[in-house]
PDB file of N, CA and C in Angstrom:
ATOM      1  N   UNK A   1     124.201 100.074  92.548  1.00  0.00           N
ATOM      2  CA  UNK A   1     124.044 101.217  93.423  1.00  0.00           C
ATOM      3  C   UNK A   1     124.454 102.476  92.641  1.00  0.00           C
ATOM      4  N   UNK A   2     123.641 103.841  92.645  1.00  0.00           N
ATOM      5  CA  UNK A   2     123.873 104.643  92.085  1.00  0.00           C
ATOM      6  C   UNK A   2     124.823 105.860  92.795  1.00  0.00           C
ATOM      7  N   UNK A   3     125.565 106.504  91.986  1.00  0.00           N
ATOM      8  CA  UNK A   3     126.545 107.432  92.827  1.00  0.00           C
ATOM      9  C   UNK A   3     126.357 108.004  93.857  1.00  0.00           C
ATOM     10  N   UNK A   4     124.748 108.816  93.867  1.00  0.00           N
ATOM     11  CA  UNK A   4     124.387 109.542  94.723  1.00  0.00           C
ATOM     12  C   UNK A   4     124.274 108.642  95.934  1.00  0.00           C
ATOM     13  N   UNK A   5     124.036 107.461  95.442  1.00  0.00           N
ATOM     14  CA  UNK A   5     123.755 106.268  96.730  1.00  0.00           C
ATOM     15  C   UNK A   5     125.211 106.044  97.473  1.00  0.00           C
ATOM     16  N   UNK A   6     125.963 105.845  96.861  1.00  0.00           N
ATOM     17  CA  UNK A   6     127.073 105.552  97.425  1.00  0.00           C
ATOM     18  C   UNK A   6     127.888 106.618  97.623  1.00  0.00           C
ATOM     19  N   UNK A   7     127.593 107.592  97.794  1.00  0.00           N
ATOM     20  CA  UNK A   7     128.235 109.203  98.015  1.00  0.00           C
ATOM     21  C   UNK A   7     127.351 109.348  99.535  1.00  0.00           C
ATOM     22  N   UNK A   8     126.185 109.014  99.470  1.00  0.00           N
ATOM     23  CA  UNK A   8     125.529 109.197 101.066  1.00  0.00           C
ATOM     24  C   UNK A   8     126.283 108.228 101.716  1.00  0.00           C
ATOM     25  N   UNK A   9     126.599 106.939 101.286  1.00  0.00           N
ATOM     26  CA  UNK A   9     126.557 105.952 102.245  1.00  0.00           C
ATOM     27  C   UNK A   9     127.750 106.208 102.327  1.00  0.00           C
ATOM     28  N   UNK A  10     128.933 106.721 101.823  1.00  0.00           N
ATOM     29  CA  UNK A  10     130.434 107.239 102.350  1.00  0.00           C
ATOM     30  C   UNK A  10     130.200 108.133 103.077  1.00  0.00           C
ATOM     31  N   UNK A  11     129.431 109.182 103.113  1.00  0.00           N
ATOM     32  CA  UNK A  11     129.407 110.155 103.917  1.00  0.00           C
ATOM     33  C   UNK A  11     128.774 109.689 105.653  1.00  0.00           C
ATOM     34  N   UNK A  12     127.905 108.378 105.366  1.00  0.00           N
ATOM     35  CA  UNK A  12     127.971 108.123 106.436  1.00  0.00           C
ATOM     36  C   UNK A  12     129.045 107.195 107.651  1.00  0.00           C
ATOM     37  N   UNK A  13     129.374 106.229 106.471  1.00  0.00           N
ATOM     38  CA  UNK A  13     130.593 105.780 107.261  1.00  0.00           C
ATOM     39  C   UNK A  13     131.321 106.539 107.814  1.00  0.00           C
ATOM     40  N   UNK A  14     131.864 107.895 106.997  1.00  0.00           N
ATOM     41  CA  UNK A  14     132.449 108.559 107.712  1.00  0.00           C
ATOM     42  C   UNK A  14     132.350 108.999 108.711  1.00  0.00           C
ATOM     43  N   UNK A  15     131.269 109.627 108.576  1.00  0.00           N
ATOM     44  CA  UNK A  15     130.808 110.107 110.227  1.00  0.00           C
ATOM     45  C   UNK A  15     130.828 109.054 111.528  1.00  0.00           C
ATOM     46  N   UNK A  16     130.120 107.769 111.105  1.00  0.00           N
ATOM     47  CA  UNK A  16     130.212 106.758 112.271  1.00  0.00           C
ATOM     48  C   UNK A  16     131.878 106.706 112.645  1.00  0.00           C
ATOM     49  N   UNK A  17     132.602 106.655 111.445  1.00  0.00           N
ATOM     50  CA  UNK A  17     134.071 106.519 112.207  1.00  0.00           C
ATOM     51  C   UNK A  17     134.432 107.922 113.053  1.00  0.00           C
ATOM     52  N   UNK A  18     134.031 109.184 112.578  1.00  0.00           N
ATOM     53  CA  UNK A  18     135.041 109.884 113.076  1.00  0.00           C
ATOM     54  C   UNK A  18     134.109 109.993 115.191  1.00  0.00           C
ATOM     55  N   UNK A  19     132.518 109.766 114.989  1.00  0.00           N
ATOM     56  CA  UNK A  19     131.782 109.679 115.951  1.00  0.00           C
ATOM     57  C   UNK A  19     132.713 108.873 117.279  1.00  0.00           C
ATOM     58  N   UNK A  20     133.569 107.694 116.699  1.00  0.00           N
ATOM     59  CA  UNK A  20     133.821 107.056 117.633  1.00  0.00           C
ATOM     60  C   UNK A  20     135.389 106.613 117.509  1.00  0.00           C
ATOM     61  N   UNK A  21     135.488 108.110 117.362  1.00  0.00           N
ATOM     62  CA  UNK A  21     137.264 107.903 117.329  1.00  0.00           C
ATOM     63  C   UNK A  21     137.256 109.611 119.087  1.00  0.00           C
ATOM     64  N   UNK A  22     138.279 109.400 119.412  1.00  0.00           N
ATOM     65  CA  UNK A  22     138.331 110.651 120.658  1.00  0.00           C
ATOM     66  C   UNK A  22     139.249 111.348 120.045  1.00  0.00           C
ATOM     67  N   UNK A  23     139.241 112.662 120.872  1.00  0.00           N
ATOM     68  CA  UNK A  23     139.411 114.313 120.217  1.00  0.00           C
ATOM     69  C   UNK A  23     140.998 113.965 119.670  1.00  0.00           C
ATOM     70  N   UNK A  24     142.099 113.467 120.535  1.00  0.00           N
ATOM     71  CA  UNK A  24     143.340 113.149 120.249  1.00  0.00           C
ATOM     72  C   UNK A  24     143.211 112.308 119.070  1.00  0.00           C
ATOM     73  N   UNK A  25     142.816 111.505 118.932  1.00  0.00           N
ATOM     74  CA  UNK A  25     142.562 110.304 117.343  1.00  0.00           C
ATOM     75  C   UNK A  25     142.116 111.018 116.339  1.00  0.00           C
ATOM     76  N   UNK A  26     140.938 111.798 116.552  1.00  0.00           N
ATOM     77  CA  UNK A  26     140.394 112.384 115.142  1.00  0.00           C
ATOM     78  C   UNK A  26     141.007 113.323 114.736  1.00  0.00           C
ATOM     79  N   UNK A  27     142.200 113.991 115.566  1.00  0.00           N
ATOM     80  CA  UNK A  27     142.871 115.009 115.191  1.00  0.00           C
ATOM     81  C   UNK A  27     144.026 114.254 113.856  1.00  0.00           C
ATOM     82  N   UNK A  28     144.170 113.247 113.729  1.00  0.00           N
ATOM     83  CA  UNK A  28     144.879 112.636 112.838  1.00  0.00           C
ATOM     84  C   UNK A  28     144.304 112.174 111.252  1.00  0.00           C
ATOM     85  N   UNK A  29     142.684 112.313 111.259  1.00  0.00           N
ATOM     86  CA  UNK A  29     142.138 111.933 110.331  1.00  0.00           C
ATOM     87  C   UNK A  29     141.057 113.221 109.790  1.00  0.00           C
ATOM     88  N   UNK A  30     141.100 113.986 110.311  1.00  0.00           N
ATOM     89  CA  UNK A  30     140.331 115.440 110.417  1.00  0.00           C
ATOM     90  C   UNK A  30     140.476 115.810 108.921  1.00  0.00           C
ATOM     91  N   UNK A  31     141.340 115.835 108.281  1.00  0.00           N
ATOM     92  CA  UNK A  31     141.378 115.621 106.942  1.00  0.00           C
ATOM     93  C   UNK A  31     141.463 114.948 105.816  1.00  0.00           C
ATOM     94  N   UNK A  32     141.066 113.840 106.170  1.00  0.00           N
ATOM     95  CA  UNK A  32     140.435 112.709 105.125  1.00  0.00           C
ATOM     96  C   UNK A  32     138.495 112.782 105.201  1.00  0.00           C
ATOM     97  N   UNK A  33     138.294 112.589 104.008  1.00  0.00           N
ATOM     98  CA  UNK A  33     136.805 112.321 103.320  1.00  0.00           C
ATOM     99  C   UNK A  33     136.297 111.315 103.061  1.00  0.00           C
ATOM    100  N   UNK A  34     137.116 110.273 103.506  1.00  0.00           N
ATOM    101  CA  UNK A  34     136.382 109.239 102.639  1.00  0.00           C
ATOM    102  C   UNK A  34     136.668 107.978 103.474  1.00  0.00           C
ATOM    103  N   UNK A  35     136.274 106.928 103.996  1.00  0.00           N
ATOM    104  CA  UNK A  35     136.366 106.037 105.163  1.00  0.00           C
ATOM    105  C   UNK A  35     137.200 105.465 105.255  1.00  0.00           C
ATOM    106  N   UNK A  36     138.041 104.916 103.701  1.00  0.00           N
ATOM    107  CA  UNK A  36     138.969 103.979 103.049  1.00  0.00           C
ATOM    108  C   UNK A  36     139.963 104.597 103.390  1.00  0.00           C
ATOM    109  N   UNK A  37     140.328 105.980 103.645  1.00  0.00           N
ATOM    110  CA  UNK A  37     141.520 107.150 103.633  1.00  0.00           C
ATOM    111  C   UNK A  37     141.142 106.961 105.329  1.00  0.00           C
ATOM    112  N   UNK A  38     139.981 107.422 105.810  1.00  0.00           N
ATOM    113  CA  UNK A  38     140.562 107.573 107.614  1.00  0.00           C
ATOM    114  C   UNK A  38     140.982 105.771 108.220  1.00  0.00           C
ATOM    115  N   UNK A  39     140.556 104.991 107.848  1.00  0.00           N
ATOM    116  CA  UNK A  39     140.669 103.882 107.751  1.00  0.00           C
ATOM    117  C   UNK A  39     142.498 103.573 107.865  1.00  0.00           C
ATOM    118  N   UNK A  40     142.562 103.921 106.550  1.00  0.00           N
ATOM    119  CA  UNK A  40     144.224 103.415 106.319  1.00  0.00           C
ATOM    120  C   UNK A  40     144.401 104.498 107.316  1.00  0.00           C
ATOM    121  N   UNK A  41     144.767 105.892 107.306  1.00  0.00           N
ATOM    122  CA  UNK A  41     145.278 106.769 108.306  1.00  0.00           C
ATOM    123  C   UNK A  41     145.370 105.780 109.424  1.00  0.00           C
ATOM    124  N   UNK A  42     144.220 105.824 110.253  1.00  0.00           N
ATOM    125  CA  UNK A  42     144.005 104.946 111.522  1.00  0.00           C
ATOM    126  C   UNK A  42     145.610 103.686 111.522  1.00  0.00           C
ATOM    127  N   UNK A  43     145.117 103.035 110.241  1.00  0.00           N
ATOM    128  CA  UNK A  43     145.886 101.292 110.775  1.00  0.00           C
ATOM    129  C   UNK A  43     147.125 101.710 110.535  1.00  0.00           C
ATOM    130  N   UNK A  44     147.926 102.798 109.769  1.00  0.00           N
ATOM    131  CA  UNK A  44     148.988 103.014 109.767  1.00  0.00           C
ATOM    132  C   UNK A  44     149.677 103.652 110.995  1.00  0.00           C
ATOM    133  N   UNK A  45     148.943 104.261 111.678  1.00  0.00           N
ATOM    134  CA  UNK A  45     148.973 105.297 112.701  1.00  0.00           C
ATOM    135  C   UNK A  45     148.759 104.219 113.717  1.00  0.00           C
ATOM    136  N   UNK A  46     147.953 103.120 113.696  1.00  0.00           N
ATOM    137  CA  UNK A  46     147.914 102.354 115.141  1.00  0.00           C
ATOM    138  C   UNK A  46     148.325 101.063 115.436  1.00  0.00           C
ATOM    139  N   UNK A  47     148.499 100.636 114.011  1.00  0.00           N
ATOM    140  CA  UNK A  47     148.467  98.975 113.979  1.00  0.00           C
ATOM    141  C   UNK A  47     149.590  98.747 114.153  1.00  0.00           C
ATOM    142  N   UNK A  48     150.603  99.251 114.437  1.00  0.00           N
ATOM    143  CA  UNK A  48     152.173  98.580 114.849  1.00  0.00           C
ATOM    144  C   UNK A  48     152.082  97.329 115.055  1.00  0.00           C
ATOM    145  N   UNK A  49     152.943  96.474 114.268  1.00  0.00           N
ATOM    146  CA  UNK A  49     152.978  95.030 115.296  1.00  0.00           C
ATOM    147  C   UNK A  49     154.154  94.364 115.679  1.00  0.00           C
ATOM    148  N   UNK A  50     154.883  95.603 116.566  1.00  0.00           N
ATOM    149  CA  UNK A  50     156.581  95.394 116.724  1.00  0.00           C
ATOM    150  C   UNK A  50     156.407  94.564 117.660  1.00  0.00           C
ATOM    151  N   UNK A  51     157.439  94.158 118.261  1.00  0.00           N
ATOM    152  CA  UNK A  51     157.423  93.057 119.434  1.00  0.00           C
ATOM    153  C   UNK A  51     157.060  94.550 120.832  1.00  0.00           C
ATOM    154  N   UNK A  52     157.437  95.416 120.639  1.00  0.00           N
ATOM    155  CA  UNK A  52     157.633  96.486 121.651  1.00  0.00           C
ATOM    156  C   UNK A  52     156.105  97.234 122.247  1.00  0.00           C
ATOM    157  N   UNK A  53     155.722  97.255 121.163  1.00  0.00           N
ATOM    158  CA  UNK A  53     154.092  97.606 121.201  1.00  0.00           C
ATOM    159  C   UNK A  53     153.071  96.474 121.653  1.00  0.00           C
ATOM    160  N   UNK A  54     153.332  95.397 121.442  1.00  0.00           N
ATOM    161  CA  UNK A  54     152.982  94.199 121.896  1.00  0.00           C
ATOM    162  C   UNK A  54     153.283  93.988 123.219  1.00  0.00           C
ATOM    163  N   UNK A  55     154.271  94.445 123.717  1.00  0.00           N
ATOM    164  CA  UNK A  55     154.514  94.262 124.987  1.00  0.00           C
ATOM    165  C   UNK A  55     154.154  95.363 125.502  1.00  0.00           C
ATOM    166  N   UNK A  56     153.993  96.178 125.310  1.00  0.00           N
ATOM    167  CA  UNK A  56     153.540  97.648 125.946  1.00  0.00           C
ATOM    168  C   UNK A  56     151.940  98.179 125.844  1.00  0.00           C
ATOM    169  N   UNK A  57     151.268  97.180 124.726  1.00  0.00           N
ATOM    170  CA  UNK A  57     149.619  97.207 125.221  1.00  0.00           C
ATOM    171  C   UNK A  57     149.343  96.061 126.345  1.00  0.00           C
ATOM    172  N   UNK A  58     150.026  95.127 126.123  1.00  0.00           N
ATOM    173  CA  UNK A  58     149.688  94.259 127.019  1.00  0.00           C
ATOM    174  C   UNK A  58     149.709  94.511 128.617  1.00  0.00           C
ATOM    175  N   UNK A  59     150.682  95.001 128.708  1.00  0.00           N
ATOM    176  CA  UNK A  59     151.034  95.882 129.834  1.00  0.00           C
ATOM    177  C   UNK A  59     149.802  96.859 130.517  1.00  0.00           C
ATOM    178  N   UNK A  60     149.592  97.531 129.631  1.00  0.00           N
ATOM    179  CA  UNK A  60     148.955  98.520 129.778  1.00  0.00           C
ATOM    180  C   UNK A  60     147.165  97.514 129.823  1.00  0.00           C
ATOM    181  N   UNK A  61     146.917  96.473 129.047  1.00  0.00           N
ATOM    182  CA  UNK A  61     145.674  95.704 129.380  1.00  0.00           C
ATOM    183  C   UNK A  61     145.737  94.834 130.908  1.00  0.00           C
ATOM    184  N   UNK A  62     146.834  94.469 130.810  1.00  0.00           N
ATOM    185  CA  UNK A  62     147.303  93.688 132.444  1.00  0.00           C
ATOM    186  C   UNK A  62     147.096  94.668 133.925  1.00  0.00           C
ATOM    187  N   UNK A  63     147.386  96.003 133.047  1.00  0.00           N
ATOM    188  CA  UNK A  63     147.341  96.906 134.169  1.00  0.00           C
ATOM    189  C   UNK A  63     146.344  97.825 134.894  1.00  0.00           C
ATOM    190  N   UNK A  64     145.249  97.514 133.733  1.00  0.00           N
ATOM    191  CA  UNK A  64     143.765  98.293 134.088  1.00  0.00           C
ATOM    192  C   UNK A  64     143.296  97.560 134.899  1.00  0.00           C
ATOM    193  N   UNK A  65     141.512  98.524 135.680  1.00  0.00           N
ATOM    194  CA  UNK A  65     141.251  97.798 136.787  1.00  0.00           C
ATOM    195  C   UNK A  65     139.818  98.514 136.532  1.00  0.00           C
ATOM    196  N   UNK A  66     139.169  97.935 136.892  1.00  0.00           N
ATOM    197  CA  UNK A  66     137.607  98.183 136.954  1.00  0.00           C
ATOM    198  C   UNK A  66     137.398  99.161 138.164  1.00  0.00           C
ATOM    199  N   UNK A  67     136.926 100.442 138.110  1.00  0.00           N
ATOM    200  CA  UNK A  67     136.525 101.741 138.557  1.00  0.00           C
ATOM    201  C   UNK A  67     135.202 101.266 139.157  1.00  0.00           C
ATOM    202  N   UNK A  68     135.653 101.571 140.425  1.00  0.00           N
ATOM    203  CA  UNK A  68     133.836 100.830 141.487  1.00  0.00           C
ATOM    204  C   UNK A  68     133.035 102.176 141.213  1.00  0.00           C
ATOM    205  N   UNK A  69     131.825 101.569 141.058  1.00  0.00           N
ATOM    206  CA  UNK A  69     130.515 102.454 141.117  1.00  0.00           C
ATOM    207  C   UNK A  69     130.192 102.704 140.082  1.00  0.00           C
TER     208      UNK A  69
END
């Protein structure tokens, strides 16, 4: 693959990630370029895997409810 090739195709990953990150999230990666950089940003920033966070998404998945209509 040639640079220019793989300079588009970073530029697009990027975009798909920042497309489907929300305004509060992308405000954390708004300055990274490159997918590998918003990427790590992201898992450092979300991936906790304390016992506390574990219990506090779960919570929060136990606690949602399907919105009629």
């Amino acid at each position: 693959m040639e640079a220019d090739d793989w300079e588009e195709l970073q530029l697009k990953a990027t975009g798909t990630i920042r497309l489907c990150l929300s305004d509060q999230v992308i405000y954390h990666v708004m300055d990274e370029n490159s997918p590998k950089k918003i990427w790590e940003k992201l898992e450092s920033q979300f991936m906790s895997k304390t016992a506390t966070t574990k219990v506090y998404l779960k919570q929060k998945l136990y606690g949602m409810r399907m919105q009629e209509g």
